[in-house]
N, C-alpha and C. Protein backbone atom coordinates (compact mmCIF):
# COMPACT_ATOMS: atom_id res chain seq x y z
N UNK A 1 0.83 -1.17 0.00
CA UNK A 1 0.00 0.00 0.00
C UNK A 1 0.89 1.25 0.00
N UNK A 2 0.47 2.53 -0.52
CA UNK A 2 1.32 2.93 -1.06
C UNK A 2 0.53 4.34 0.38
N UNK A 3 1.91 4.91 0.98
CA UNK A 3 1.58 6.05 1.72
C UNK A 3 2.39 7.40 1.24
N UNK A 4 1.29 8.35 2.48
CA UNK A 4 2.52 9.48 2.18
C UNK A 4 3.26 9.96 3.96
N UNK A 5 4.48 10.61 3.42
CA UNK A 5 4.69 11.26 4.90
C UNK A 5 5.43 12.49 4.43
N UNK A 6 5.17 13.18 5.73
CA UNK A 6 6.43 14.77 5.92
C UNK A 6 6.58 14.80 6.68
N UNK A 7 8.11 15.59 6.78
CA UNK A 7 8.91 15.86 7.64
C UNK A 7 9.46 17.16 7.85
N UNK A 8 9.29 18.28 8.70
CA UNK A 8 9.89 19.09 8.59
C UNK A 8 10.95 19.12 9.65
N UNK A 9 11.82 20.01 9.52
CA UNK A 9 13.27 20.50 10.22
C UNK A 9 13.36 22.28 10.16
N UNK A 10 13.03 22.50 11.27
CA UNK A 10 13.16 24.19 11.03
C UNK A 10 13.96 24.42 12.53
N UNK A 11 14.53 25.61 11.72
CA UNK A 11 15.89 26.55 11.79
C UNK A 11 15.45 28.02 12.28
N UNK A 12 16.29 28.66 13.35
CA UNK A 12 15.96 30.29 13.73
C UNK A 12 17.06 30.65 12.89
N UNK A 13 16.76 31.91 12.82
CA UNK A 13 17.68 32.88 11.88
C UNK A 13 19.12 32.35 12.51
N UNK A 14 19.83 31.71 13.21
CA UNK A 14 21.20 31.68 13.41
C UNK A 14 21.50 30.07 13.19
N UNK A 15 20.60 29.58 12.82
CA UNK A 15 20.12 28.42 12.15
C UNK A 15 20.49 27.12 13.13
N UNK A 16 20.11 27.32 14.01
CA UNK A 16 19.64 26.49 15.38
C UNK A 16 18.52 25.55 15.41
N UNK A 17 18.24 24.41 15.02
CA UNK A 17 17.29 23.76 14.69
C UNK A 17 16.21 23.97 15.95
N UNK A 18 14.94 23.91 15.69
CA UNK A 18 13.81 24.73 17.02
C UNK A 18 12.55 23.80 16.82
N UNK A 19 12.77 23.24 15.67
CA UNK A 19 11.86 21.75 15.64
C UNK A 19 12.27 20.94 14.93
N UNK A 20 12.44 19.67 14.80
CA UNK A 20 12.25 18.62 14.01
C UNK A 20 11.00 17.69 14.43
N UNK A 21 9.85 17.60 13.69
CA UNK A 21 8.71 17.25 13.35
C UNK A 21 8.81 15.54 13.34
N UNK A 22 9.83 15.24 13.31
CA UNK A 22 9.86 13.81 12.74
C UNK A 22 8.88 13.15 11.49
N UNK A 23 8.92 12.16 10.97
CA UNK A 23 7.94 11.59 10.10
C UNK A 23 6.81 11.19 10.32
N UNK A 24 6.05 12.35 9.51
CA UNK A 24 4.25 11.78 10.12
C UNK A 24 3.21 11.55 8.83
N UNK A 25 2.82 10.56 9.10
CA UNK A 25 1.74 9.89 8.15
C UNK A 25 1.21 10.72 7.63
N UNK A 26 0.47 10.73 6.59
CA UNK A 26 -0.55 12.58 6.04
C UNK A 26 -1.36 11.85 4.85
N UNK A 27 -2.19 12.04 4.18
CA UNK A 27 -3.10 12.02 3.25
C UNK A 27 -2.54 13.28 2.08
N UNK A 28 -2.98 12.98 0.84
CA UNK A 28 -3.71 12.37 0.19
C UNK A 28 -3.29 12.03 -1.23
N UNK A 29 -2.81 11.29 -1.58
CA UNK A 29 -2.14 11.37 -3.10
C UNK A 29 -3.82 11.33 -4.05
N UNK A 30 -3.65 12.88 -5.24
CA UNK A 30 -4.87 12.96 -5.89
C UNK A 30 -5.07 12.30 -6.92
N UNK A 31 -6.03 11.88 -7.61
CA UNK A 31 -6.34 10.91 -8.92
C UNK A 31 -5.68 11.94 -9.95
N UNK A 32 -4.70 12.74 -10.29
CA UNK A 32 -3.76 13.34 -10.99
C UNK A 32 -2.15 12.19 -10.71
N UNK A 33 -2.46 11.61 -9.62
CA UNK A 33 -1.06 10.86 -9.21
C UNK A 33 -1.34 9.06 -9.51
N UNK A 34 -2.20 9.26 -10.22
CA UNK A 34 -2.94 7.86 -10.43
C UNK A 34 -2.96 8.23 -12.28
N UNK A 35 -3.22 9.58 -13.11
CA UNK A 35 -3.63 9.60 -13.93
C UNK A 35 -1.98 9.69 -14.49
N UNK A 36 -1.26 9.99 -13.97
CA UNK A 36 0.32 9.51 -14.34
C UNK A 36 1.16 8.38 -13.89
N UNK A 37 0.54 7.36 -13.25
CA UNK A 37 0.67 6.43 -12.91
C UNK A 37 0.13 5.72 -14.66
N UNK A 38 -1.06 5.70 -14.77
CA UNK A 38 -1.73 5.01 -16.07
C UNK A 38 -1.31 5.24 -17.43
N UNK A 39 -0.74 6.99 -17.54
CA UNK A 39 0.23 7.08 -18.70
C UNK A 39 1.44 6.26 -18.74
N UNK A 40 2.30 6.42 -17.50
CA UNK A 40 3.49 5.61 -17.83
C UNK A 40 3.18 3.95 -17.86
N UNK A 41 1.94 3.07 -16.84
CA UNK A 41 1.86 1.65 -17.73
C UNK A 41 1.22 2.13 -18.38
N UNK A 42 0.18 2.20 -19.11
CA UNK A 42 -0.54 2.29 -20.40
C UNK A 42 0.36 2.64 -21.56
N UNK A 43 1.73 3.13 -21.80
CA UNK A 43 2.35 4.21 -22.48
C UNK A 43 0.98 5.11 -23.26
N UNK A 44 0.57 5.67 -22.74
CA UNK A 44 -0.94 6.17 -23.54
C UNK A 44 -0.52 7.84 -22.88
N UNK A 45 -1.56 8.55 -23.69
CA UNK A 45 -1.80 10.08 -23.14
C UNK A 45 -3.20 9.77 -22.74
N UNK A 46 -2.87 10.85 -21.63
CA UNK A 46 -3.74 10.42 -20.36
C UNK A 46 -4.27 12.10 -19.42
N UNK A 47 -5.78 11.47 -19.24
CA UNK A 47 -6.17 13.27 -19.07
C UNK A 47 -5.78 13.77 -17.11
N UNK A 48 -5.67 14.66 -17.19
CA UNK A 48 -5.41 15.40 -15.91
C UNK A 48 -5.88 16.60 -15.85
N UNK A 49 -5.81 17.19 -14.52
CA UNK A 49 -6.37 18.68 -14.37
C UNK A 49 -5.47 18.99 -13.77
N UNK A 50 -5.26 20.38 -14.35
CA UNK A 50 -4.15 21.48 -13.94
C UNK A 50 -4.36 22.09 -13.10
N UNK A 51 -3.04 22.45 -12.23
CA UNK A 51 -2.88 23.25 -11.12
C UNK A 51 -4.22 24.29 -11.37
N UNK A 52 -4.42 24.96 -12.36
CA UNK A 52 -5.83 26.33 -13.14
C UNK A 52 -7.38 25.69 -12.49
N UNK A 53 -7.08 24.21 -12.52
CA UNK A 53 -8.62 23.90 -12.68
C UNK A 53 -9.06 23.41 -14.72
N UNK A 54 -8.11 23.37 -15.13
CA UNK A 54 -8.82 23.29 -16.52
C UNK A 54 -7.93 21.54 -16.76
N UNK A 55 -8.56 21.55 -17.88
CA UNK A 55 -8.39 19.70 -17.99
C UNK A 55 -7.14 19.47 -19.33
N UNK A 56 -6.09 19.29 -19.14
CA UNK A 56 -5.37 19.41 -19.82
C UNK A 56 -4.59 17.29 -20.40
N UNK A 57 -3.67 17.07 -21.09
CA UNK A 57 -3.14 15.98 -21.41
C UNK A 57 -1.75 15.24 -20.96
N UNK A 58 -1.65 14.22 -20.34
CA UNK A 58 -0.33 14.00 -20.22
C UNK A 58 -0.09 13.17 -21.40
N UNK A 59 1.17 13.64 -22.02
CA UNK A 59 2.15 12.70 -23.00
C UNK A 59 2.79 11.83 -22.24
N UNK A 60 2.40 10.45 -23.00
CA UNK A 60 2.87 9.26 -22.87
C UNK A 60 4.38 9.06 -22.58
N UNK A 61 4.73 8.62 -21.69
CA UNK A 61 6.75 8.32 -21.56
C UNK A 61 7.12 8.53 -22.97
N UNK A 62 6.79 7.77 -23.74
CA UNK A 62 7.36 7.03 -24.92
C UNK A 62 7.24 7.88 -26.11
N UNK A 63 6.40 9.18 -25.69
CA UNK A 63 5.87 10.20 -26.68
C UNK A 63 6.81 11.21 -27.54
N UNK A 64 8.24 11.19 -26.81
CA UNK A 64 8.79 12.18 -27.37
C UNK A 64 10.08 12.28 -26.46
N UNK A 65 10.64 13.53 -26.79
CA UNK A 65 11.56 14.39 -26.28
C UNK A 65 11.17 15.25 -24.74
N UNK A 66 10.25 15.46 -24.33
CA UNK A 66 9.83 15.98 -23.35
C UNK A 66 9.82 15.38 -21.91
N UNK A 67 10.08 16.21 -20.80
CA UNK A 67 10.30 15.51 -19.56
C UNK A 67 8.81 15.09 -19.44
N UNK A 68 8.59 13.94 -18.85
CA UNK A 68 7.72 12.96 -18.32
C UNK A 68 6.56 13.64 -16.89
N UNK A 69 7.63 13.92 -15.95
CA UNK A 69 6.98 14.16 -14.79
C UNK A 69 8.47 14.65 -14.28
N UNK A 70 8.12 16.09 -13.48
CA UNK A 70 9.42 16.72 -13.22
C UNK A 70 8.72 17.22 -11.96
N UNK A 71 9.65 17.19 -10.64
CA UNK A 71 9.73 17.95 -9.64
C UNK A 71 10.72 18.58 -9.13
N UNK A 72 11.28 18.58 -10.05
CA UNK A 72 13.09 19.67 -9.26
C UNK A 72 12.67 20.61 -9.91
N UNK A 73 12.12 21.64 -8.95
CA UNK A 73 12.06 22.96 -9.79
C UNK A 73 13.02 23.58 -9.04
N UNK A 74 13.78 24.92 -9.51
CA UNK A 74 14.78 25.34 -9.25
C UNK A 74 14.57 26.61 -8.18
N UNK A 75 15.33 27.21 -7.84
CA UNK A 75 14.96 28.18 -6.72
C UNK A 75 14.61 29.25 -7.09
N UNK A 76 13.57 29.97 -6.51
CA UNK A 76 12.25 31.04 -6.41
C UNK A 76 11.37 30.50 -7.50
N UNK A 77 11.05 29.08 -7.98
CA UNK A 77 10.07 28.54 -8.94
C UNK A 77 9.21 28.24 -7.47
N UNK A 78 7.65 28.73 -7.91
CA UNK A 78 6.72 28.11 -7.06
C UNK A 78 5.71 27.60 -7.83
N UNK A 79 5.89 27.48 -9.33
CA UNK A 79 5.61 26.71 -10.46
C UNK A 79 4.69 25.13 -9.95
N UNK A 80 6.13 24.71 -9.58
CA UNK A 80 6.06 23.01 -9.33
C UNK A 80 7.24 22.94 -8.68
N UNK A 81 7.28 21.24 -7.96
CA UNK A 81 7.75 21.09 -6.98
C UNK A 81 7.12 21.07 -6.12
N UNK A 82 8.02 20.97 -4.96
CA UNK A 82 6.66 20.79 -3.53
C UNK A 82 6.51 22.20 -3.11
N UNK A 83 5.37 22.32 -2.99
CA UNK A 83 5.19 24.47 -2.19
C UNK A 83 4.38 24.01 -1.10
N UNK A 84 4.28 24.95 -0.41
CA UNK A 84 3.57 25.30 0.57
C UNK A 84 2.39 26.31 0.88
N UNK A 85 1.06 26.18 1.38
CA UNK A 85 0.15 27.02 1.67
C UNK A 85 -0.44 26.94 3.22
N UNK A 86 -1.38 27.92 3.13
CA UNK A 86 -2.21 27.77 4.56
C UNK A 86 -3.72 27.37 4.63
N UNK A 87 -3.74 26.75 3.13
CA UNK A 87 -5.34 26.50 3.38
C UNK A 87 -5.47 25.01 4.63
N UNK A 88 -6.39 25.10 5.19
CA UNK A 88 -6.82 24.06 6.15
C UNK A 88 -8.05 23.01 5.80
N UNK A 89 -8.74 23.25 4.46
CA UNK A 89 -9.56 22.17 4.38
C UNK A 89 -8.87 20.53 4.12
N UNK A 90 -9.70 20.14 4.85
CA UNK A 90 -9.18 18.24 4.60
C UNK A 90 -9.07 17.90 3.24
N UNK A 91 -7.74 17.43 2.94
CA UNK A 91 -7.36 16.91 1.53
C UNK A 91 -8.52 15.94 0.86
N UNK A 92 -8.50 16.07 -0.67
CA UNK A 92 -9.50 14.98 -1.14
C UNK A 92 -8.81 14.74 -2.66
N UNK A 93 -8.52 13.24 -3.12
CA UNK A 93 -8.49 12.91 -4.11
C UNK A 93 -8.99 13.77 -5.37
N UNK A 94 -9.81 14.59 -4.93
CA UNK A 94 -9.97 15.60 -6.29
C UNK A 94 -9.01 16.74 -6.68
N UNK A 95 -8.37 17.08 -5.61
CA UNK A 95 -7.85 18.12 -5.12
C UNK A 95 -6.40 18.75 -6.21
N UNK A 96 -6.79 19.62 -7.26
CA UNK A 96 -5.92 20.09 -8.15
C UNK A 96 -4.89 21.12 -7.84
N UNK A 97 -5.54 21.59 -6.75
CA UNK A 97 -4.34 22.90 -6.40
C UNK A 97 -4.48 22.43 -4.81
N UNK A 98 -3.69 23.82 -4.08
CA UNK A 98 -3.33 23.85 -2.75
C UNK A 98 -4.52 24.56 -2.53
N UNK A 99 -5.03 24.76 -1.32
CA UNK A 99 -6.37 25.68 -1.11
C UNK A 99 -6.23 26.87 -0.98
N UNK A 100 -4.55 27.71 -0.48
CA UNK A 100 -4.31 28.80 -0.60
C UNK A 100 -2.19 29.04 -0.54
N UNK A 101 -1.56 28.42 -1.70
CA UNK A 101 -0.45 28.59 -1.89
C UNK A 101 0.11 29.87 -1.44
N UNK A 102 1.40 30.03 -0.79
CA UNK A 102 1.91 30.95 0.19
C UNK A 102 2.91 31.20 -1.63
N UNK A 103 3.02 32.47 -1.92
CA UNK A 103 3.87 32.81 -2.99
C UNK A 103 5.08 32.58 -3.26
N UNK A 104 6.46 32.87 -3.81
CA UNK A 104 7.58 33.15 -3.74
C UNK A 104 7.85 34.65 -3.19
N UNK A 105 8.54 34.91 -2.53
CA UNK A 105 9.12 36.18 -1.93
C UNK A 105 9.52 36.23 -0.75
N UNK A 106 9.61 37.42 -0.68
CA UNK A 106 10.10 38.31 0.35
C UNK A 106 9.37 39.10 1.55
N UNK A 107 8.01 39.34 0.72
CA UNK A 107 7.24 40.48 1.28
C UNK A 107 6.48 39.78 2.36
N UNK A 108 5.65 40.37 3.14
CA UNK A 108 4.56 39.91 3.86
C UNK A 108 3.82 38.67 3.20
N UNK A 109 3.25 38.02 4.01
CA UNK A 109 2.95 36.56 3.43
C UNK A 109 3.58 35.40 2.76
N UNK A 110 4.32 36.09 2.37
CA UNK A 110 5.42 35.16 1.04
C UNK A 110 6.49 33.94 1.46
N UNK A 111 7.08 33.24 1.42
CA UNK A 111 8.48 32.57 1.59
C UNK A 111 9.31 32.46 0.38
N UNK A 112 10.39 32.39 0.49
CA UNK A 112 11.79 32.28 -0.49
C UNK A 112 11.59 30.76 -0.71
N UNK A 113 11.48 30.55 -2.09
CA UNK A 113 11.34 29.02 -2.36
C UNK A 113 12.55 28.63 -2.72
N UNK A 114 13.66 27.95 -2.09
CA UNK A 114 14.76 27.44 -2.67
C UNK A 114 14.39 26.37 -3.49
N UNK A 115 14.90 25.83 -4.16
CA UNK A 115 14.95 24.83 -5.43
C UNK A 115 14.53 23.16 -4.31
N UNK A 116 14.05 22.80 -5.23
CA UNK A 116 13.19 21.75 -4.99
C UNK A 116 14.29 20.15 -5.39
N UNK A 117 14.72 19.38 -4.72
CA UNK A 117 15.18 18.33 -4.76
C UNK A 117 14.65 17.00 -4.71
N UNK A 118 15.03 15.62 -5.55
CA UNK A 118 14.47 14.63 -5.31
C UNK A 118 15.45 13.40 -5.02
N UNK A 119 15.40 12.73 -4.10
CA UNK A 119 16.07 11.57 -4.02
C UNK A 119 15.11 10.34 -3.87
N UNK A 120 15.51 9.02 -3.88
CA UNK A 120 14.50 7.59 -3.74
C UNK A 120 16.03 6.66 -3.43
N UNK A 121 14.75 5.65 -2.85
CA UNK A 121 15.69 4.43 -2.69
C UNK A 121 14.62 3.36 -2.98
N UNK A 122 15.01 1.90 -2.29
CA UNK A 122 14.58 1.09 -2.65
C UNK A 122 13.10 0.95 -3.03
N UNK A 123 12.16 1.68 -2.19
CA UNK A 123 10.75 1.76 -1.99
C UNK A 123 9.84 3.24 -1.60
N UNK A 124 10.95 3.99 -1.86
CA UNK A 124 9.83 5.46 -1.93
C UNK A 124 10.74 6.46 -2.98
N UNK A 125 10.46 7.76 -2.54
CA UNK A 125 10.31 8.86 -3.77
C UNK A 125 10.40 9.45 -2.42
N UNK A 126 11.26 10.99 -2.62
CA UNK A 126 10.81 12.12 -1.64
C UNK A 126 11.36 13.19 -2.56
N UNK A 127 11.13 14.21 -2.15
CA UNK A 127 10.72 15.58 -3.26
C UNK A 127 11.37 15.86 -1.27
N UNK A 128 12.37 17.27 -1.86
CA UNK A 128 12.79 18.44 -0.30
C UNK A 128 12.77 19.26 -1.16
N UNK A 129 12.42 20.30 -0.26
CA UNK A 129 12.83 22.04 -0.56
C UNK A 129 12.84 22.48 0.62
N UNK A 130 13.48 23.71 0.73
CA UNK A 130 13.94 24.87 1.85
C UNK A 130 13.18 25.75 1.37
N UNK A 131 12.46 26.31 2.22
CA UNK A 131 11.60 27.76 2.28
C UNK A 131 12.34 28.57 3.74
N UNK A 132 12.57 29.36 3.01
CA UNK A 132 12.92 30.96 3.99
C UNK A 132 12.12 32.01 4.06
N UNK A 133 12.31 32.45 5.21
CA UNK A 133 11.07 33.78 5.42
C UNK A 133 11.79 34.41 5.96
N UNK A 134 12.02 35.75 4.90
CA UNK A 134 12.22 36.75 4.66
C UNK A 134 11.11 38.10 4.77
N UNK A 135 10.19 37.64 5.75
CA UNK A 135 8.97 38.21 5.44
C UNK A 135 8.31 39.58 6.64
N UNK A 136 8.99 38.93 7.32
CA UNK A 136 9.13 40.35 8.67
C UNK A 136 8.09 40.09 10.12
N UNK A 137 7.39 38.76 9.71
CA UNK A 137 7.11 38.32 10.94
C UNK A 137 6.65 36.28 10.37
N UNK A 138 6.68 35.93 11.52
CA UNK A 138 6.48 34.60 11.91
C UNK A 138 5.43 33.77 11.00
N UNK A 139 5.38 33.07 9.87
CA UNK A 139 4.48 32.35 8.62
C UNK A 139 4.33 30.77 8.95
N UNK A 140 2.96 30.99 8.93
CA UNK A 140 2.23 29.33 9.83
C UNK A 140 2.21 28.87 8.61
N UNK A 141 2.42 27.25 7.43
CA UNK A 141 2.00 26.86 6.83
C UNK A 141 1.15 25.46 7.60
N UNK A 142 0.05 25.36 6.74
CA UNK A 142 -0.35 24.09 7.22
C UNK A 142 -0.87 23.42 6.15
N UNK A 143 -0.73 23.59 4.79
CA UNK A 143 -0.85 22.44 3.67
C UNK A 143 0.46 22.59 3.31
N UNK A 144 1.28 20.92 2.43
CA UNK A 144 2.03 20.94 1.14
C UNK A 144 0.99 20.09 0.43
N UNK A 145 2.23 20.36 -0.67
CA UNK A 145 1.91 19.81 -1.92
C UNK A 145 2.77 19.21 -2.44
N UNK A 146 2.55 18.70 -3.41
CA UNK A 146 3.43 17.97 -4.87
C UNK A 146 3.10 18.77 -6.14
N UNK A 147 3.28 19.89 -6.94
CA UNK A 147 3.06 19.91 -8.08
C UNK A 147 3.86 19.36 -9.40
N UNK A 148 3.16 18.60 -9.71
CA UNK A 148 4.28 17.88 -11.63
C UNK A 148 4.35 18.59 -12.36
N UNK A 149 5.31 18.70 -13.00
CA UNK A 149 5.29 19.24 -14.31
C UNK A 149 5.47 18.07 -15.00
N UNK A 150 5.07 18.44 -16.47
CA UNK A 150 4.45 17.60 -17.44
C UNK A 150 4.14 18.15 -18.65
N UNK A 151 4.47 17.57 -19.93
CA UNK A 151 4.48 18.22 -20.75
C UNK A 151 2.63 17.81 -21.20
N UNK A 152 2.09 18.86 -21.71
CA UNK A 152 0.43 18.62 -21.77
C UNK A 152 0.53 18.99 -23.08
N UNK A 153 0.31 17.94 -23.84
CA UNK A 153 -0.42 17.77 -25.66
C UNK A 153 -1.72 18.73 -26.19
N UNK A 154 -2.26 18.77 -25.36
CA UNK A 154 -3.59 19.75 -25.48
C UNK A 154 -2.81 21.55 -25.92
N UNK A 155 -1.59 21.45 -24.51
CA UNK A 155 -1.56 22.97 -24.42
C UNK A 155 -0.33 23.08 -25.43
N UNK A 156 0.37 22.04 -25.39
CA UNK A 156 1.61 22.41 -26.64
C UNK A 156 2.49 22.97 -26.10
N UNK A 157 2.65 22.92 -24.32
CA UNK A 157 3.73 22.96 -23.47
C UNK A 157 3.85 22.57 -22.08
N UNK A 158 4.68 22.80 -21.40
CA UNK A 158 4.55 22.33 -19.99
C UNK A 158 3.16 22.91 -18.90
N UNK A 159 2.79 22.27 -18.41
CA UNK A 159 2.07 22.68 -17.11
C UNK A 159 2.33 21.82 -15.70
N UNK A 160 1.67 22.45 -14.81
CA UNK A 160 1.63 21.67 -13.58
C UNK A 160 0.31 21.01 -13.04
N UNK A 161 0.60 20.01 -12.42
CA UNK A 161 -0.72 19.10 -12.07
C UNK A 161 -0.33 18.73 -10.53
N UNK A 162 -1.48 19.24 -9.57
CA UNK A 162 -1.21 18.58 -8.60
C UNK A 162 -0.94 16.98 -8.02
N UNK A 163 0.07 16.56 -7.66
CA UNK A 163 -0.26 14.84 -7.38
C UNK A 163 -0.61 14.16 -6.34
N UNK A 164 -0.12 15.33 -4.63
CA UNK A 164 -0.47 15.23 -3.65
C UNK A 164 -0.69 16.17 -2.86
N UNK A 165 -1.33 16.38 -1.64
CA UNK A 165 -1.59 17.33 -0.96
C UNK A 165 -1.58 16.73 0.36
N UNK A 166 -1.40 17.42 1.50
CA UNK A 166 -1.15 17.21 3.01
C UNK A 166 -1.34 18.23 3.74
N UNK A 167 -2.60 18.54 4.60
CA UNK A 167 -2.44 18.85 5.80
C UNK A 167 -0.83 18.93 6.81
N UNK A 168 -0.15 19.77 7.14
CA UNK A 168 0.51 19.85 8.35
C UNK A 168 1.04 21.03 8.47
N UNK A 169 1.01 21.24 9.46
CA UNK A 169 1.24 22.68 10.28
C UNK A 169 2.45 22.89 10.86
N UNK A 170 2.98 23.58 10.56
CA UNK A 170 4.51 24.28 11.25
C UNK A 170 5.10 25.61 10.67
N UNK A 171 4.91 26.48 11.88
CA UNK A 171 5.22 27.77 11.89
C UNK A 171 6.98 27.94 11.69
N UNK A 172 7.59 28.95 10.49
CA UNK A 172 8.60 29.46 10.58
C UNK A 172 9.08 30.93 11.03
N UNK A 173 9.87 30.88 11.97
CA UNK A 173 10.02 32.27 12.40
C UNK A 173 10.83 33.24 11.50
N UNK A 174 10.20 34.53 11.63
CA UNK A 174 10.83 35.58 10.99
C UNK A 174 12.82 35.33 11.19
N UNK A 175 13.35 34.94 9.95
CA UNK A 175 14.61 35.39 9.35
C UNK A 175 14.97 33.25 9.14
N UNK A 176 14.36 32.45 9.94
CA UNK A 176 14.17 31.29 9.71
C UNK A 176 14.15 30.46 8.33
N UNK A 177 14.22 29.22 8.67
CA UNK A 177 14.01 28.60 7.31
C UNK A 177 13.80 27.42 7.80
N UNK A 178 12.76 26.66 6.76
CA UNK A 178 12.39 25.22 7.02
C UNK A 178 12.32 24.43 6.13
N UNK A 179 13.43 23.14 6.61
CA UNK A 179 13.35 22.22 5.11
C UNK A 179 12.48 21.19 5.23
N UNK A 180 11.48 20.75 3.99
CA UNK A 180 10.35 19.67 4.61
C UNK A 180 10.66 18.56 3.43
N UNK A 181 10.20 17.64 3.87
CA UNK A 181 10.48 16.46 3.32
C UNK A 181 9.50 15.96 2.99
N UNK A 182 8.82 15.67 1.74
CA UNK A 182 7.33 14.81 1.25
C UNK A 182 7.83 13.45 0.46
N UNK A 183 7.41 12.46 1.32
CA UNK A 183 7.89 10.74 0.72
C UNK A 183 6.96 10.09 0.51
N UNK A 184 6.87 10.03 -0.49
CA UNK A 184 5.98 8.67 -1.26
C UNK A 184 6.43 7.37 -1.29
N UNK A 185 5.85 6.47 -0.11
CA UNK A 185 6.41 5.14 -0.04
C UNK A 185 5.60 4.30 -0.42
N UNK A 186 5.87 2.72 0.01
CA UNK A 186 4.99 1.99 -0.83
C UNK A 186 5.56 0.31 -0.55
C-alpha cells in the first residue's frame, strides 16, 4: 500500500534547529497521481487537471523528447515542486491545487522558495525544498503539496498538475528557514 509522509526540520535565523517534526503519516495522493501512474503503464496520453482547474493531457513516456513528470524545480520557482500554503480544508483525491499557496518572496505573506530536490531508494520517492522567510514576521504553513510538471499535448507545453496534498502545520520564524520532506512510499 502505497503512503505518504512529511517531515519538517526548522531553523531560527542563526540556524539552530527549534523543531524537528519527525515523520508523520498525512493524506492524500490525488487521482492526478494515479492519472500519471496510467500514462506511464498504459504508455498512452492520459487526461489530468491542472494546477488552473482546466483539464489538460499527459504525453505518454514514450511520446517524445519531453520531460515525463518533473519535480526539481529550481529556486524562487513556485511553479512546481513541492510548495507550501495555509489553506486548512481536509485533503480529497480531487484536489488540483493547494487551497491557498503561500507565494515566492520576500514580502509579507510570502516565503523564499529554494529549489526543490528529489532523491528515492529502494521503496519510496521524496521531493525536499527549503523555504525561507524573509517576510518580517512569523508564517504558519499548514498544507504541502506535490506539483508535476508535465508536458500537456492539449496545451503544446509544460504545465503543472497537482499529485499530492497534506495537511501539516509548522510555523517558521521571521529570518528562519524550514526544510520539509514529502515521501511517497509503498
Amino acid at each position: 500500500m502505497m503512503r505518504t509522509y512529511v517531515r519538517a526540520v526548522v531553523k531560527d535565523r542563526s540556524g539552530r534547529i527549534i523543531e524537528d517534526t519527525g515523520w508523520k503519516k498525512t493524506n492524500t495522493l490525488t487521482k492526478n497521481f494515479y492519472a500519471f501512474l496510467r500514462a506511464a503503464m498504459g504508455a498512452t496520453n492520459t487526461s489530468v487537471v491542472r494546477d488552473d482547474g482546466t483539464t489538460g493531457t499527459i504525453e505518454a513516456p514514450n511520446g517524445g523528447a519531453h520531460y515525463f513528470i518533473w519535480e526539481a524545480a529550481g529556486e524562487e520557482n513556485d511553479a512546481w515542486g513541492l510548495v507550501a500554503g495555509t489553506g486548512t480544508t481536509s485533503p480529497t483525491r480531487d484536489d488540483y491545487k493547494l487551497e491557498s499557496k503561500i507565494p515566492h518572496g520576500t514580502g509579507a505573506g510570502q516565503l523564499y522558495y529554494y529549489a526543490s530536490g528529489v532523491v528515492y531508494g529502494a521503496d519510496y520517492i521524496e521531493v525536499r525544498r527549503s523555504f525561507g522567510n524573509q517576510s518580517g514576521a512569523e508564517i504558519t504553513i499548514n498544507e504541502v503539496g506535490l506539483l508535476a510538471r508535465y508536458y500537456d499535448v492539449d496545451a503544446g507545453v509544460y504545465q503543472s498538475a497537482l499529485i499530492a496534498r497534506s495537511l501539516f502545520t509548522l510555523s517558521i520564524p521571521d529570518g528562519g528557514i524550514a526544510t520539509i520532506y514529502y515521501r511517497i512510499s509503498g
